[in-house]
PDB file of N, CA and C in Angstrom:
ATOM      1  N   UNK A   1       9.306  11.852 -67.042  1.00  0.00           N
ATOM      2  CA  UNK A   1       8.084  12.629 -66.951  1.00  0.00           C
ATOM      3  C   UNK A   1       8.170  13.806 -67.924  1.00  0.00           C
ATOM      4  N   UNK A   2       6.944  13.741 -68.695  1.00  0.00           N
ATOM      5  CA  UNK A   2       6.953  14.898 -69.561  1.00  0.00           C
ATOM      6  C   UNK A   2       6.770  16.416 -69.259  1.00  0.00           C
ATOM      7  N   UNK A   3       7.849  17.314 -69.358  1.00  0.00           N
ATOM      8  CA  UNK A   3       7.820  18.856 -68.693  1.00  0.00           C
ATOM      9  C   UNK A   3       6.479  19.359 -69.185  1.00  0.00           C
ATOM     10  N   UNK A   4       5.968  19.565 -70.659  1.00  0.00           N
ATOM     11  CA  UNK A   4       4.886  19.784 -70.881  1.00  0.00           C
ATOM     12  C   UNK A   4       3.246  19.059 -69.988  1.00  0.00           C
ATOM     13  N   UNK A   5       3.145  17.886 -69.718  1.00  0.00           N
ATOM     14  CA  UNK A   5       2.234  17.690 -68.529  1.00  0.00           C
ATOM     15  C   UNK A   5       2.115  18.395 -67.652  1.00  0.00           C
ATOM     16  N   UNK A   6       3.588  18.428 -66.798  1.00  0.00           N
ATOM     17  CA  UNK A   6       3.399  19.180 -65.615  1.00  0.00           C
ATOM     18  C   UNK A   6       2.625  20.102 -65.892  1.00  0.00           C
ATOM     19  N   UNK A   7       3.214  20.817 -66.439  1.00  0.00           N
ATOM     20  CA  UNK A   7       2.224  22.714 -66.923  1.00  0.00           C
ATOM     21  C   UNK A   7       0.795  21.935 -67.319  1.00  0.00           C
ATOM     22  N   UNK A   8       0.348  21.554 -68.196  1.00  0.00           N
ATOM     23  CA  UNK A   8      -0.508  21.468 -68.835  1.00  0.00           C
ATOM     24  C   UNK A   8      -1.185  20.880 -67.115  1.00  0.00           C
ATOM     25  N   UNK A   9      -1.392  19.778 -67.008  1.00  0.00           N
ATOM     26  CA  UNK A   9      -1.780  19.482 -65.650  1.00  0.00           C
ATOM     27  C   UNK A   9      -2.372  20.533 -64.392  1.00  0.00           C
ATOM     28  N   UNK A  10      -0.964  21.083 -64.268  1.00  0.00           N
ATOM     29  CA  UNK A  10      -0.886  22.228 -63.189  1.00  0.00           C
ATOM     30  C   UNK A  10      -2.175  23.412 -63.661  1.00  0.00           C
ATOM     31  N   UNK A  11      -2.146  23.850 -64.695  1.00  0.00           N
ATOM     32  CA  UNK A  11      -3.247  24.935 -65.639  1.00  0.00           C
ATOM     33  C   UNK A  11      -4.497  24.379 -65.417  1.00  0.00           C
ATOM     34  N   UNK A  12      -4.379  22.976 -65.455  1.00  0.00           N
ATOM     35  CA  UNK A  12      -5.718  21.892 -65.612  1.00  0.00           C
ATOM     36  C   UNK A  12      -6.573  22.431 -64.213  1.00  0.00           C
ATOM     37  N   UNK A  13      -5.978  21.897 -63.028  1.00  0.00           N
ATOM     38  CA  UNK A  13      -5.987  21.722 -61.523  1.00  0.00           C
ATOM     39  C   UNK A  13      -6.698  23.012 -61.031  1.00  0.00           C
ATOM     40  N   UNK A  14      -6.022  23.911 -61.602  1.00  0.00           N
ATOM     41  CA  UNK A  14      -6.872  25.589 -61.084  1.00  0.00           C
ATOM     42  C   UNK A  14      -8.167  25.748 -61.187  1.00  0.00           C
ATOM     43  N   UNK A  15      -8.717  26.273 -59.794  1.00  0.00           N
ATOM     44  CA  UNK A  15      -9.839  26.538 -59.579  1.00  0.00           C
ATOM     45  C   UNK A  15     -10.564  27.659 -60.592  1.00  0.00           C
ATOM     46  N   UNK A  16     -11.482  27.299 -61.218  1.00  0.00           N
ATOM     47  CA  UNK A  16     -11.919  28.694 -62.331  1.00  0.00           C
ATOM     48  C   UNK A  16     -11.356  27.735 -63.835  1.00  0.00           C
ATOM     49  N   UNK A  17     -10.452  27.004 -64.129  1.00  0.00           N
ATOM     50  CA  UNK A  17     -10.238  26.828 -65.599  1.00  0.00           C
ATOM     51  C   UNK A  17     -11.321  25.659 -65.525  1.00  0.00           C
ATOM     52  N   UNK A  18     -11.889  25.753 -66.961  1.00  0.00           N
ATOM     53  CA  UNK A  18     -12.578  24.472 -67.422  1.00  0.00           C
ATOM     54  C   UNK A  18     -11.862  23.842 -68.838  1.00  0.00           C
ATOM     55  N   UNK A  19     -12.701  23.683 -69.742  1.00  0.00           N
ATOM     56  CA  UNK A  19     -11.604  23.083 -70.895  1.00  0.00           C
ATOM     57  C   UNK A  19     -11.696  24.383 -71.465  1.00  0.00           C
ATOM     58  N   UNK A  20     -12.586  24.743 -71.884  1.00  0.00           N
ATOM     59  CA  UNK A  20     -12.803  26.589 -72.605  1.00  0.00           C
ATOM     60  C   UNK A  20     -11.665  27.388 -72.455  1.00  0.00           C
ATOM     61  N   UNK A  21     -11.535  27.762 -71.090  1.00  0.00           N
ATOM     62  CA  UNK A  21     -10.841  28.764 -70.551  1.00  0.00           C
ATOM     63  C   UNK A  21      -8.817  28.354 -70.534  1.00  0.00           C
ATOM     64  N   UNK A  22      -8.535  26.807 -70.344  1.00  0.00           N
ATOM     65  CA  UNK A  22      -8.030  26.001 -71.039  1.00  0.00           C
ATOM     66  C   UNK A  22      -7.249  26.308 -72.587  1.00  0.00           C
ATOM     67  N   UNK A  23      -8.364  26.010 -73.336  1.00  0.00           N
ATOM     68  CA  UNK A  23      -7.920  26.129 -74.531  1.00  0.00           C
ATOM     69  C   UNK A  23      -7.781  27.477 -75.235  1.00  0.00           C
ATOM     70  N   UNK A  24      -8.392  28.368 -74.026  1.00  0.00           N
ATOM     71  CA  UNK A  24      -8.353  29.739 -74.553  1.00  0.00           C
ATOM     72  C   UNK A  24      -7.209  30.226 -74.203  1.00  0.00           C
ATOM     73  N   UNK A  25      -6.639  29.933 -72.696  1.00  0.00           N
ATOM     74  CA  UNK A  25      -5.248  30.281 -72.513  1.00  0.00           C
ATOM     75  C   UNK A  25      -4.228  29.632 -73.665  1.00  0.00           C
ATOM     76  N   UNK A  26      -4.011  28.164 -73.929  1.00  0.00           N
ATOM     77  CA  UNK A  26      -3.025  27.911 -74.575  1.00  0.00           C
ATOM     78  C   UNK A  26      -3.462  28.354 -76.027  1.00  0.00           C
ATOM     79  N   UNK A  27      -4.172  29.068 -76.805  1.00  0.00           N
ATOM     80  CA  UNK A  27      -4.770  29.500 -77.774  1.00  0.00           C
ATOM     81  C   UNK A  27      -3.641  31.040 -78.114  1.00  0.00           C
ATOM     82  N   UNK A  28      -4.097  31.703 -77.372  1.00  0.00           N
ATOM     83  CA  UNK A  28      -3.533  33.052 -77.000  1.00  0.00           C
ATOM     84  C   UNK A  28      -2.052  33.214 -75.991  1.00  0.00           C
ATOM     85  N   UNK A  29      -1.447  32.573 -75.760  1.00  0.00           N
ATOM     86  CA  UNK A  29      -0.287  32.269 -74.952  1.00  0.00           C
ATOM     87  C   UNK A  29       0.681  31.214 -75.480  1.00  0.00           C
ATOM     88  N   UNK A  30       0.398  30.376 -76.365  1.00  0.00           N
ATOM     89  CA  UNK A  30       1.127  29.256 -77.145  1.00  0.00           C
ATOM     90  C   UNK A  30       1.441  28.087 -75.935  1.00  0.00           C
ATOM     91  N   UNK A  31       1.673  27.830 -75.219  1.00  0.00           N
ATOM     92  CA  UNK A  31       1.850  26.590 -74.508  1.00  0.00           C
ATOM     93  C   UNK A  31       1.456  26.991 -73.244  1.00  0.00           C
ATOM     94  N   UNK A  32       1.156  25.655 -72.240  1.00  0.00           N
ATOM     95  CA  UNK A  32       0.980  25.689 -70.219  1.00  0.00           C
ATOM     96  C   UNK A  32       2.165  26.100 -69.943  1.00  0.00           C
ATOM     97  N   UNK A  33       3.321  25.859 -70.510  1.00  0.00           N
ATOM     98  CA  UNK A  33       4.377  26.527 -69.788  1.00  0.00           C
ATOM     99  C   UNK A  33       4.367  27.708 -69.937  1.00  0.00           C
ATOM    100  N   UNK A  34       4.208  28.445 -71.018  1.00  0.00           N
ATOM    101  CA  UNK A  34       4.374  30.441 -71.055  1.00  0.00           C
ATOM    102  C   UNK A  34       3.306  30.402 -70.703  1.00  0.00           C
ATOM    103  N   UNK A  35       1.692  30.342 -70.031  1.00  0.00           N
ATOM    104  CA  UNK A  35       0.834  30.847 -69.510  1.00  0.00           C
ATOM    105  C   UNK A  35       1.569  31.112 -67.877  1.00  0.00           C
ATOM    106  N   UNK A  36       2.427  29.809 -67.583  1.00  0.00           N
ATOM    107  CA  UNK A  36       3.044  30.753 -66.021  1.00  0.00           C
ATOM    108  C   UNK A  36       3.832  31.171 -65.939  1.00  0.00           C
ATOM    109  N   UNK A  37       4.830  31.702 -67.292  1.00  0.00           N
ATOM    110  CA  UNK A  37       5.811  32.869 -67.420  1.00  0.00           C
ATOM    111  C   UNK A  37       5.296  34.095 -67.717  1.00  0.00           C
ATOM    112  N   UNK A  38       3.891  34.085 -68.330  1.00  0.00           N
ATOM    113  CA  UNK A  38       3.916  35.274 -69.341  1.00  0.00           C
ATOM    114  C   UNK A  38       3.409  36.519 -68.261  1.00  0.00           C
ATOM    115  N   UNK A  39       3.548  37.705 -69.210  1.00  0.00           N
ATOM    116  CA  UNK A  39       2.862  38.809 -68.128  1.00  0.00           C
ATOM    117  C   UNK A  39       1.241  39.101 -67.786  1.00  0.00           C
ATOM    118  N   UNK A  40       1.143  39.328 -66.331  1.00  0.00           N
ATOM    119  CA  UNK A  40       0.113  39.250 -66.024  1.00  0.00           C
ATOM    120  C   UNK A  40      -1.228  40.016 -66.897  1.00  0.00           C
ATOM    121  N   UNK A  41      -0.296  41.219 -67.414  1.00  0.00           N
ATOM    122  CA  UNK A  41      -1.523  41.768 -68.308  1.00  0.00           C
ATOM    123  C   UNK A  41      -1.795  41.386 -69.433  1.00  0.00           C
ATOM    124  N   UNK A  42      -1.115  40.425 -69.942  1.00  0.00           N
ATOM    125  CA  UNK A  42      -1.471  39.859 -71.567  1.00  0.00           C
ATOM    126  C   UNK A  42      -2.596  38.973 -70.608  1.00  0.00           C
ATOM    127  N   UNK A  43      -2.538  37.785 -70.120  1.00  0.00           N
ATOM    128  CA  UNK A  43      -3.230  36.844 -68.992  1.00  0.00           C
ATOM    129  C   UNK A  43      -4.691  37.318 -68.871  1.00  0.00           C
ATOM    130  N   UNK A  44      -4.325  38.724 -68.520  1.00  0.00           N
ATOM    131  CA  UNK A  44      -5.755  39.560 -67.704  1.00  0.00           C
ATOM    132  C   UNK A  44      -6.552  39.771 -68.939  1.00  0.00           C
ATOM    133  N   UNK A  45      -6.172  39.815 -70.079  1.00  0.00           N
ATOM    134  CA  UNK A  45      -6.821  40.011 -71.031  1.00  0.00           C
ATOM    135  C   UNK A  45      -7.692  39.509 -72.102  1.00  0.00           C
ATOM    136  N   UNK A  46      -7.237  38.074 -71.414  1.00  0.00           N
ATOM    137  CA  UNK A  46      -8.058  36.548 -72.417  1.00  0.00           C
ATOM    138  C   UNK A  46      -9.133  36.714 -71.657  1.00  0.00           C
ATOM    139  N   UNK A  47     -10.721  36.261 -72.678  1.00  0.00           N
ATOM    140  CA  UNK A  47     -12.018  36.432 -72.086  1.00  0.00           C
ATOM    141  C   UNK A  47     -11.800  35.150 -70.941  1.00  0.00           C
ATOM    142  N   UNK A  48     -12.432  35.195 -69.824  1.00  0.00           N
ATOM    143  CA  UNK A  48     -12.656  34.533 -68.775  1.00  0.00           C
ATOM    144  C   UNK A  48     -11.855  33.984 -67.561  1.00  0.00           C
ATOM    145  N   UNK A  49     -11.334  35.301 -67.857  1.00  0.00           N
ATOM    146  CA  UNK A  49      -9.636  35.149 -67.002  1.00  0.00           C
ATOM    147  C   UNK A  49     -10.195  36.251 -65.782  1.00  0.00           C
ATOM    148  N   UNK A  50     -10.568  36.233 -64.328  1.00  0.00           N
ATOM    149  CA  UNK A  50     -10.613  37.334 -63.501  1.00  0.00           C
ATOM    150  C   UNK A  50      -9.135  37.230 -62.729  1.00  0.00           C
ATOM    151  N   UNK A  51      -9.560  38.341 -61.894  1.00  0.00           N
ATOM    152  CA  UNK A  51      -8.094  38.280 -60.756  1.00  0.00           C
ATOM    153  C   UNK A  51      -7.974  36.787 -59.991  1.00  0.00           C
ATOM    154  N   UNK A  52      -8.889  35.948 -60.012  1.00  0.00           N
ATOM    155  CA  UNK A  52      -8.602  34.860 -58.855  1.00  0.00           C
ATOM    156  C   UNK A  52      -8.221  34.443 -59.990  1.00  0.00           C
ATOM    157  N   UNK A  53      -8.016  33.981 -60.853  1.00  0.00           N
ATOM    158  CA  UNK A  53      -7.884  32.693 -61.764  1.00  0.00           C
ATOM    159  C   UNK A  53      -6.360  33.555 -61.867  1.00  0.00           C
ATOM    160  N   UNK A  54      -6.205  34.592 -62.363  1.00  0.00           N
ATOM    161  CA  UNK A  54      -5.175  35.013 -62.430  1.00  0.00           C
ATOM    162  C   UNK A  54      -3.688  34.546 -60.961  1.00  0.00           C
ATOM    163  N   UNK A  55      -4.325  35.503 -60.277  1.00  0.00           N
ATOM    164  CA  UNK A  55      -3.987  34.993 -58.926  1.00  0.00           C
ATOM    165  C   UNK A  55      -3.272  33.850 -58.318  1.00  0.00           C
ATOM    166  N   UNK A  56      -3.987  32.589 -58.946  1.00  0.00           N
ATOM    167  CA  UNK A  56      -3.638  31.292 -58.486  1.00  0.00           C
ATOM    168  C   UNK A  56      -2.803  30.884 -59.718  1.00  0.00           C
ATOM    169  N   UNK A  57      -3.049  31.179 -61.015  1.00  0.00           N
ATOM    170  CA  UNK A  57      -1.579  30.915 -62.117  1.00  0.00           C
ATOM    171  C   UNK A  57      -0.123  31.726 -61.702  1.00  0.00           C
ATOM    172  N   UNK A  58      -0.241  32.945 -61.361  1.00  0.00           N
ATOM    173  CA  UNK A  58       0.961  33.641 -60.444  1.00  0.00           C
ATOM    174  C   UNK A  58       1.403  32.708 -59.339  1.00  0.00           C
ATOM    175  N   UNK A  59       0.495  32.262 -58.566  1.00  0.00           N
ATOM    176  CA  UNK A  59       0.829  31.834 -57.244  1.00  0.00           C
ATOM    177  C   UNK A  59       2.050  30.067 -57.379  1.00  0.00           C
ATOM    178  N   UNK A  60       1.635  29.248 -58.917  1.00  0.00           N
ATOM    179  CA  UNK A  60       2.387  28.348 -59.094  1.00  0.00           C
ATOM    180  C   UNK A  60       2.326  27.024 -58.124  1.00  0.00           C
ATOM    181  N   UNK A  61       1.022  27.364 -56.981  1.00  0.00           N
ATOM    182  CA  UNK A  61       1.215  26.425 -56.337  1.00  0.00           C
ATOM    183  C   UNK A  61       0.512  25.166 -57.229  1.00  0.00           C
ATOM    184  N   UNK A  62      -0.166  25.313 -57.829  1.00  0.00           N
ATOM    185  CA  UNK A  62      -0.651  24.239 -59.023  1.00  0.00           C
ATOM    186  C   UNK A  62       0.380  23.260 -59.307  1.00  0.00           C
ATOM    187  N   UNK A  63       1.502  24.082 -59.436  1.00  0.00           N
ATOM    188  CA  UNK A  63       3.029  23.200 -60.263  1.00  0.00           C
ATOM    189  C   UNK A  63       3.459  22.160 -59.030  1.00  0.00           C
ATOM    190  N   UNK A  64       3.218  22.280 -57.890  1.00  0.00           N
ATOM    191  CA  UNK A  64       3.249  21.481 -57.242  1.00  0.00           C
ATOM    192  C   UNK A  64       2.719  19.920 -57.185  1.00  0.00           C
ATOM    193  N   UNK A  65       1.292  20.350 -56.993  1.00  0.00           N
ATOM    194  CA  UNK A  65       0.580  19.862 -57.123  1.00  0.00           C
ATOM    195  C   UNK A  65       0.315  18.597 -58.398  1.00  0.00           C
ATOM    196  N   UNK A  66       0.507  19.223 -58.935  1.00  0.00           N
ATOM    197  CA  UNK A  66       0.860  18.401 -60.357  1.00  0.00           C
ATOM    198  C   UNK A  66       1.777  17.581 -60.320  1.00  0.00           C
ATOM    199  N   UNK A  67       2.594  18.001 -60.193  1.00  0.00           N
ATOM    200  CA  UNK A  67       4.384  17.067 -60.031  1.00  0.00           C
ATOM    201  C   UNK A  67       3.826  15.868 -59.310  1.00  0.00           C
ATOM    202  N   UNK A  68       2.862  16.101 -57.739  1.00  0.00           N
ATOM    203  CA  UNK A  68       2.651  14.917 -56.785  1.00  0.00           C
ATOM    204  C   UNK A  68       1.943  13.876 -57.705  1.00  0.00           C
ATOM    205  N   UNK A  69       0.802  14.757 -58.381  1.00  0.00           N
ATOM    206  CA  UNK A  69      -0.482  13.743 -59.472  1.00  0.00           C
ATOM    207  C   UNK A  69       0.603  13.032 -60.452  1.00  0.00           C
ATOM    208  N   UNK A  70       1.395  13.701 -61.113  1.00  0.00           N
ATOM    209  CA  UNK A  70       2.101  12.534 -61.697  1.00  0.00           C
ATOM    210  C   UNK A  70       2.900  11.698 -61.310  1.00  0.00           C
ATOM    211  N   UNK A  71       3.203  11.829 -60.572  1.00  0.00           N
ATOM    212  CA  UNK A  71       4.713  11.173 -59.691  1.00  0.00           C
ATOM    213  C   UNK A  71       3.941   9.854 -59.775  1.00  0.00           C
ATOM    214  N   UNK A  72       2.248  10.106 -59.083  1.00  0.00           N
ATOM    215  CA  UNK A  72       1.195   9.153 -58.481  1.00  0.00           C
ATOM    216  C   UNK A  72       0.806   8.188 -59.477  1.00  0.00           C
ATOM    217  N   UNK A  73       0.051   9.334 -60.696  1.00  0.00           N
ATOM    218  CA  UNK A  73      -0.195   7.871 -61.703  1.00  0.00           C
ATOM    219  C   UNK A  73       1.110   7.069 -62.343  1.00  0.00           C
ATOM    220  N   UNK A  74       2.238   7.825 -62.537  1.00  0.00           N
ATOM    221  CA  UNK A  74       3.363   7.248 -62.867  1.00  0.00           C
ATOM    222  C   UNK A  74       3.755   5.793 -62.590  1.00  0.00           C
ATOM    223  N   UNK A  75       3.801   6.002 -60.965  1.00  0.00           N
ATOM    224  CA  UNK A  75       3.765   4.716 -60.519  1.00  0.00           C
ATOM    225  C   UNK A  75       2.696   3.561 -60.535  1.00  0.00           C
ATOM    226  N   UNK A  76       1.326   4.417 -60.948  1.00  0.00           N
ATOM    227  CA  UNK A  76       0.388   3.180 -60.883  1.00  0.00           C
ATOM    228  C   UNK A  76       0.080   2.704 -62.553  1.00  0.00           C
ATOM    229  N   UNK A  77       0.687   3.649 -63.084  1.00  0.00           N
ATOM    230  CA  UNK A  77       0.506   3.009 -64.377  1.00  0.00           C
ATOM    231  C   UNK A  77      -0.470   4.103 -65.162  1.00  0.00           C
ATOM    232  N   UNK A  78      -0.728   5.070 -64.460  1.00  0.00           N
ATOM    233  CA  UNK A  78      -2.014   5.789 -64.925  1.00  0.00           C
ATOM    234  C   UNK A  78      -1.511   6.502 -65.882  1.00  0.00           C
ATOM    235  N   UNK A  79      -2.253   6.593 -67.112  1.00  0.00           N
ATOM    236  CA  UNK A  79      -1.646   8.236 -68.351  1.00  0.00           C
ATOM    237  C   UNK A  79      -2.273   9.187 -68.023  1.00  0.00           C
ATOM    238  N   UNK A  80      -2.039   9.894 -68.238  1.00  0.00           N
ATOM    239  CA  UNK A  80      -3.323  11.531 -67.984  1.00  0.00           C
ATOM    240  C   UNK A  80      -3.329  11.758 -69.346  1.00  0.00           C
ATOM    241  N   UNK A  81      -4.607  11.702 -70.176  1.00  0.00           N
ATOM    242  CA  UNK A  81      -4.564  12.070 -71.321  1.00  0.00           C
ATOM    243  C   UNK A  81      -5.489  14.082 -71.995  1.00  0.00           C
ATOM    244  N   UNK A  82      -4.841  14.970 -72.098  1.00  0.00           N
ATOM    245  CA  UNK A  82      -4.781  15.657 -72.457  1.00  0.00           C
ATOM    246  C   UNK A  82      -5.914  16.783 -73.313  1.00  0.00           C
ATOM    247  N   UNK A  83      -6.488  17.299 -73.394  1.00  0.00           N
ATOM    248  CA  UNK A  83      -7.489  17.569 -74.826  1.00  0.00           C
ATOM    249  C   UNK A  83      -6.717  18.085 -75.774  1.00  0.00           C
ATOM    250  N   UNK A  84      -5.863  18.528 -76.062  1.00  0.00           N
ATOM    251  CA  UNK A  84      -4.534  18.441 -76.727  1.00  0.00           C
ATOM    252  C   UNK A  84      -4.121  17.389 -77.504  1.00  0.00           C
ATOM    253  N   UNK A  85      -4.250  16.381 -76.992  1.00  0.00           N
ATOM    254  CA  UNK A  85      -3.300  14.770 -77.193  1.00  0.00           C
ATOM    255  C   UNK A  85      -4.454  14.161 -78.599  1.00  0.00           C
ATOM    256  N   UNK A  86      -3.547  13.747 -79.359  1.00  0.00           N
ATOM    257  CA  UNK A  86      -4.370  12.833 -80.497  1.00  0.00           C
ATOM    258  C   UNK A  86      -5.079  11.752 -79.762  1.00  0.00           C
ATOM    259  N   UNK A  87      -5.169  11.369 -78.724  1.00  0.00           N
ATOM    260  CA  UNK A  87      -5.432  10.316 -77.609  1.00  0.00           C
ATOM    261  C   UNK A  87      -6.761  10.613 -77.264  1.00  0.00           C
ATOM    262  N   UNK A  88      -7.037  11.787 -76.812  1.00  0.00           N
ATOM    263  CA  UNK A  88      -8.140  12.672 -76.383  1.00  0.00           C
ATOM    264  C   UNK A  88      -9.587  12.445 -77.157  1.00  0.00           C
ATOM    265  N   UNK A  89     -10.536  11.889 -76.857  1.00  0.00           N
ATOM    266  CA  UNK A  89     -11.767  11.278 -77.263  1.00  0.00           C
ATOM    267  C   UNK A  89     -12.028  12.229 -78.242  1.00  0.00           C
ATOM    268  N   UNK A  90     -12.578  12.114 -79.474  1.00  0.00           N
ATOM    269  CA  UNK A  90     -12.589  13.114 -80.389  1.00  0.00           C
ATOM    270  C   UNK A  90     -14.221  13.635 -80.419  1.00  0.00           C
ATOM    271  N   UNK A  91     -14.993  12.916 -79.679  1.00  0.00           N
ATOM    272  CA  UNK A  91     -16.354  12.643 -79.194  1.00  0.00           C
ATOM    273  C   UNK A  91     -16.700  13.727 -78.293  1.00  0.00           C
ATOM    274  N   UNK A  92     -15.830  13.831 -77.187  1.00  0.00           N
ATOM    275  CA  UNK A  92     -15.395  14.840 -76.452  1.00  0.00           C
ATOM    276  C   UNK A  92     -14.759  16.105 -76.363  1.00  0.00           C
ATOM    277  N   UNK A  93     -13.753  16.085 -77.800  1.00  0.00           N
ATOM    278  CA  UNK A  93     -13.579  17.088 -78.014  1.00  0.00           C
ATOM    279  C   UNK A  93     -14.438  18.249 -78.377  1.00  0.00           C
ATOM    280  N   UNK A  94     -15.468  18.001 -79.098  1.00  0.00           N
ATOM    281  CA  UNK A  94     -16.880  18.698 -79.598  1.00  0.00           C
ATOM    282  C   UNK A  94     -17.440  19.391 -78.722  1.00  0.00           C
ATOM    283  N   UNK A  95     -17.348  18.729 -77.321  1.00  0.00           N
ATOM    284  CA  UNK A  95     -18.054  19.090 -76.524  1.00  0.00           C
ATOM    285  C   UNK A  95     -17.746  20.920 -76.290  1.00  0.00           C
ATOM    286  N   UNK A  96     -18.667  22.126 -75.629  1.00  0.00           N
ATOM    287  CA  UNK A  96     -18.278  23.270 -76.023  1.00  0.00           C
ATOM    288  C   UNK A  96     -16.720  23.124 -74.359  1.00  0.00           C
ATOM    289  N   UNK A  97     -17.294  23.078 -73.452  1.00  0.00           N
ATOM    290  CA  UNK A  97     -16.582  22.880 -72.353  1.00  0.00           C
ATOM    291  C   UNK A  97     -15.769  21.371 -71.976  1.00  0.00           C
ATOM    292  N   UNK A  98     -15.404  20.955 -72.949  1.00  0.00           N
ATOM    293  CA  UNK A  98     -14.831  19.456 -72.186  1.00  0.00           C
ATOM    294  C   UNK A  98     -13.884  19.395 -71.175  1.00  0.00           C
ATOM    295  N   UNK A  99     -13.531  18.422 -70.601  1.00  0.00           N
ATOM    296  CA  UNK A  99     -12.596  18.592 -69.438  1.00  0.00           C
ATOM    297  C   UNK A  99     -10.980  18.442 -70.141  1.00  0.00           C
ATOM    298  N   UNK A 100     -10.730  19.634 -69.468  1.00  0.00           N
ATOM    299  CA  UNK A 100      -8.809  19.717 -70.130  1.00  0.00           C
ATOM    300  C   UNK A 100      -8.100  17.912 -70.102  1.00  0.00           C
ATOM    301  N   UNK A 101      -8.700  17.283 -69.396  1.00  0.00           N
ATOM    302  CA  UNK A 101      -7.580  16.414 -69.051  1.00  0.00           C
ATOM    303  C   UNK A 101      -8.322  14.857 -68.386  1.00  0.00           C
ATOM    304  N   UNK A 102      -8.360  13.807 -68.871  1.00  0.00           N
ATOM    305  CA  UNK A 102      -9.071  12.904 -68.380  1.00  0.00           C
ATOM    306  C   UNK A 102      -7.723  11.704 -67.696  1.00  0.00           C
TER     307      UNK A 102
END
């Protein structure tokens, strides 16, 4: 299982991110993994970031969560493909809000 999914996944899952807010974190933060190391006030400072969104990236229960979703498609065969990923509909990418993760 790829460590980068997890994060990326887990970031996905949070209530408040769309693809925007998404690509705005890993934009300004460099990867899903340092968005749940980094400090809360760099975080607080990307446009469309409030205290709940904040809140629930501190809280890490996402990383959980994630781990179960992959464990899940893993076994069924499922990919989670990324907006990130050269894979990622390029049709979709255009879109202003696309979804982080199909």
């Amino acid at each position: 299982m790829n460590k980068d999914h997890i994060y990326k996944l887990a970031l996905s899952i949070i209530p408040g991110i769309g693809g925007n807010t998404f690509r705005q974190l890993l934009s300004y933060i460099g990867s899903a993994e340092d968005v749940f190391r980094a400090n809360p006030y760099k975080i607080k400072r990307i446009p469309g970031i409030g205290d709940y969104v904040l809140r629930l990236i501190r809280e890490n229960q996402s990383l959980d969560k994630a781990n179960k979703i992959l464990n899940s498609c893993e076994s069924m065969g499922i990919e989670i493909i990324f907006n990130t990923d050269k894979k990622y509909p390029s049709r979709l990418k255009d879109i202003y809000d696309s979804p982080p993760a199909l």
